[in-house]
C-alpha atoms as a PDB file:
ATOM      1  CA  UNK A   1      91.714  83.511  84.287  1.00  0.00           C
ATOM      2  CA  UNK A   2      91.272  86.719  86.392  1.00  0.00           C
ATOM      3  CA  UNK A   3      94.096  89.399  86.368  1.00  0.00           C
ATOM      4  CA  UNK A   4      95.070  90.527  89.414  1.00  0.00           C
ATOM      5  CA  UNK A   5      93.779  93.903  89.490  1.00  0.00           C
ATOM      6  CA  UNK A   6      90.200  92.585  89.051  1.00  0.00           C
ATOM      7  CA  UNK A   7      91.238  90.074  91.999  1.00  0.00           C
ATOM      8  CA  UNK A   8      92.077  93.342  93.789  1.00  0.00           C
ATOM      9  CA  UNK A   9      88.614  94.873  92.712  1.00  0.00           C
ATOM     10  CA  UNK A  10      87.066  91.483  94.322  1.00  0.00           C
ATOM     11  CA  UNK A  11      89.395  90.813  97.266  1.00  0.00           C
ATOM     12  CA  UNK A  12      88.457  94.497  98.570  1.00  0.00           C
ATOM     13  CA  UNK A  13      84.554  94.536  97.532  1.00  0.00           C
ATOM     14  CA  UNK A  14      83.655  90.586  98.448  1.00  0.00           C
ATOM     15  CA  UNK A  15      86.451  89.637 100.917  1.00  0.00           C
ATOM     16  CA  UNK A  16      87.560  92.658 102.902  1.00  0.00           C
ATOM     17  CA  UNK A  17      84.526  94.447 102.176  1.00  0.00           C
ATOM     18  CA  UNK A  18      86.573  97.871 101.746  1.00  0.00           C
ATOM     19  CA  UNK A  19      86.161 100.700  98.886  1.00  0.00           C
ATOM     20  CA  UNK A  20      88.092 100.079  95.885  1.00  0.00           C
ATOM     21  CA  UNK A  21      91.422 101.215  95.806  1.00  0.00           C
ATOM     22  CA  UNK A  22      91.675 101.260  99.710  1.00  0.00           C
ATOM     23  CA  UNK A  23      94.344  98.144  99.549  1.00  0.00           C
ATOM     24  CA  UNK A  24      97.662  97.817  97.903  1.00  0.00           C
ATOM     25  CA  UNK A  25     100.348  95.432  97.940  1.00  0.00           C
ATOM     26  CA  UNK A  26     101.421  97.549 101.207  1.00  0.00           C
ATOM     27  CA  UNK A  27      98.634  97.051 103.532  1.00  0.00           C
ATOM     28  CA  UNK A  28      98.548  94.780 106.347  1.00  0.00           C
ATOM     29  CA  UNK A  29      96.004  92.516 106.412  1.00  0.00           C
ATOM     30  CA  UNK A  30      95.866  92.322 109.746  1.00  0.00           C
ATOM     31  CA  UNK A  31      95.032  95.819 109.910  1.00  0.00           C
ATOM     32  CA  UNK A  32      91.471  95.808 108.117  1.00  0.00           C
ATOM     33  CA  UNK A  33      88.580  95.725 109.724  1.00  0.00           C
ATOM     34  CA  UNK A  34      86.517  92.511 107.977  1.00  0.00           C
ATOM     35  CA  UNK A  35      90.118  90.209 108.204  1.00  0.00           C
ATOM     36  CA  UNK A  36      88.834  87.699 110.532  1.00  0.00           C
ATOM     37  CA  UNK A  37      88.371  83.897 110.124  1.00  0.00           C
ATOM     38  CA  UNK A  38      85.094  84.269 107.613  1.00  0.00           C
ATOM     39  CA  UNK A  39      88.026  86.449 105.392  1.00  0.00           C
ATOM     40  CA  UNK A  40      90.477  83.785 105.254  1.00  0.00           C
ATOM     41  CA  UNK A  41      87.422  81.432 104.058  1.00  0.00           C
ATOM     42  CA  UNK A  42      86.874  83.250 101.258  1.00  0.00           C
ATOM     43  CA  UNK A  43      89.834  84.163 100.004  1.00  0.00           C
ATOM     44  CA  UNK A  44      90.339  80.397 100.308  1.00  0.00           C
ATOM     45  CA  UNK A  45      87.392  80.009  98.067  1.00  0.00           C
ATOM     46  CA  UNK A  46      88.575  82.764  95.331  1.00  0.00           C
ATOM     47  CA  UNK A  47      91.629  81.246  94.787  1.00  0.00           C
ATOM     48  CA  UNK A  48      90.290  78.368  94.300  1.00  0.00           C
ATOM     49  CA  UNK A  49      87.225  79.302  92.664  1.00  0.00           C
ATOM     50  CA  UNK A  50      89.061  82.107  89.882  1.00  0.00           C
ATOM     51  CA  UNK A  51      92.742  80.568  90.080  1.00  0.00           C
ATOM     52  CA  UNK A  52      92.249  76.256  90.700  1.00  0.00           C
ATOM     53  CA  UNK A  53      94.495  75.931  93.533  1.00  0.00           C
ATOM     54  CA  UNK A  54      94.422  76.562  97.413  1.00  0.00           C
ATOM     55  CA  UNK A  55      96.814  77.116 100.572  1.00  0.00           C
ATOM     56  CA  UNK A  56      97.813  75.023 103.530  1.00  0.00           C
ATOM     57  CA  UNK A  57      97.174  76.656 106.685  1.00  0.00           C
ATOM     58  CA  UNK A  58     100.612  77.298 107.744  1.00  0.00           C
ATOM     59  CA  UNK A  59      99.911  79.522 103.962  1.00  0.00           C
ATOM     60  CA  UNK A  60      97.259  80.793 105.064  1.00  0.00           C
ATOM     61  CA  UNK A  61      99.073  82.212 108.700  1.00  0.00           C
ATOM     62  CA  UNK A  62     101.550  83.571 106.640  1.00  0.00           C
ATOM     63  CA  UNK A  63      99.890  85.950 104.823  1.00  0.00           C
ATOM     64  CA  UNK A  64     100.906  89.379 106.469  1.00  0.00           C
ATOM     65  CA  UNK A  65     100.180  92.164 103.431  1.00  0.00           C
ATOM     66  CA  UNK A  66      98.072  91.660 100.315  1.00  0.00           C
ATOM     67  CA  UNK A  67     101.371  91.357  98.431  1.00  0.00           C
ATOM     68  CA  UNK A  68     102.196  88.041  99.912  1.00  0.00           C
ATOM     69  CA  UNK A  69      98.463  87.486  98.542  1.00  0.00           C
ATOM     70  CA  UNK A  70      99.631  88.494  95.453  1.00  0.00           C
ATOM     71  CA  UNK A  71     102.988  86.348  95.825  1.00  0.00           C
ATOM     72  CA  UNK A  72     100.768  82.963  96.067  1.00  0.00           C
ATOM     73  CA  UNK A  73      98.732  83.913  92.795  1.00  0.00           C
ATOM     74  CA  UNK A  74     101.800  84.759  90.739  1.00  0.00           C
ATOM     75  CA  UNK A  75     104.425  81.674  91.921  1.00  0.00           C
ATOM     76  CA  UNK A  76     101.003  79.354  91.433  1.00  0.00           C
ATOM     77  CA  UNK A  77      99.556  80.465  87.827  1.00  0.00           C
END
């Protein structure tokens, strides 16, 4: 199973498409440039794909930082 700093490394190179390190349990996500509809899709995908479980919409909507992110992954593994 991944760890979440290498779930970091991938949620800011192939979701967010930011430089590494740029995000931390802080930042908004609403606040990034590439956090659009295509985002939520694959951040949909990763947790499904690296972590065998996904979110409900209303989940989904209630992401506001990349801790809550991190929140889902920890109460779910």
């Amino acid at each position: 199973m991944m760890t979440t700093e290498e779930f970091k490394d991938l949620f800011e190179v192939e979701i967010v498409m930011v430089s590494k390190g740029e995000v931390n349990e802080e930042t908004v996500l609403q606040e990034l440039s590439n956090w659009d509809s295509m985002a939520y899709i694959a951040l949909e995908a990763a947790f499904d794909e690296h972590f065998g479980f996904t979110l409900d919409t209303d989940e989904l909507l209630g992401l506001k930082t990349f801790g809550d992110i991190l929140e889902h992954i920890k109460k779910r593994t």
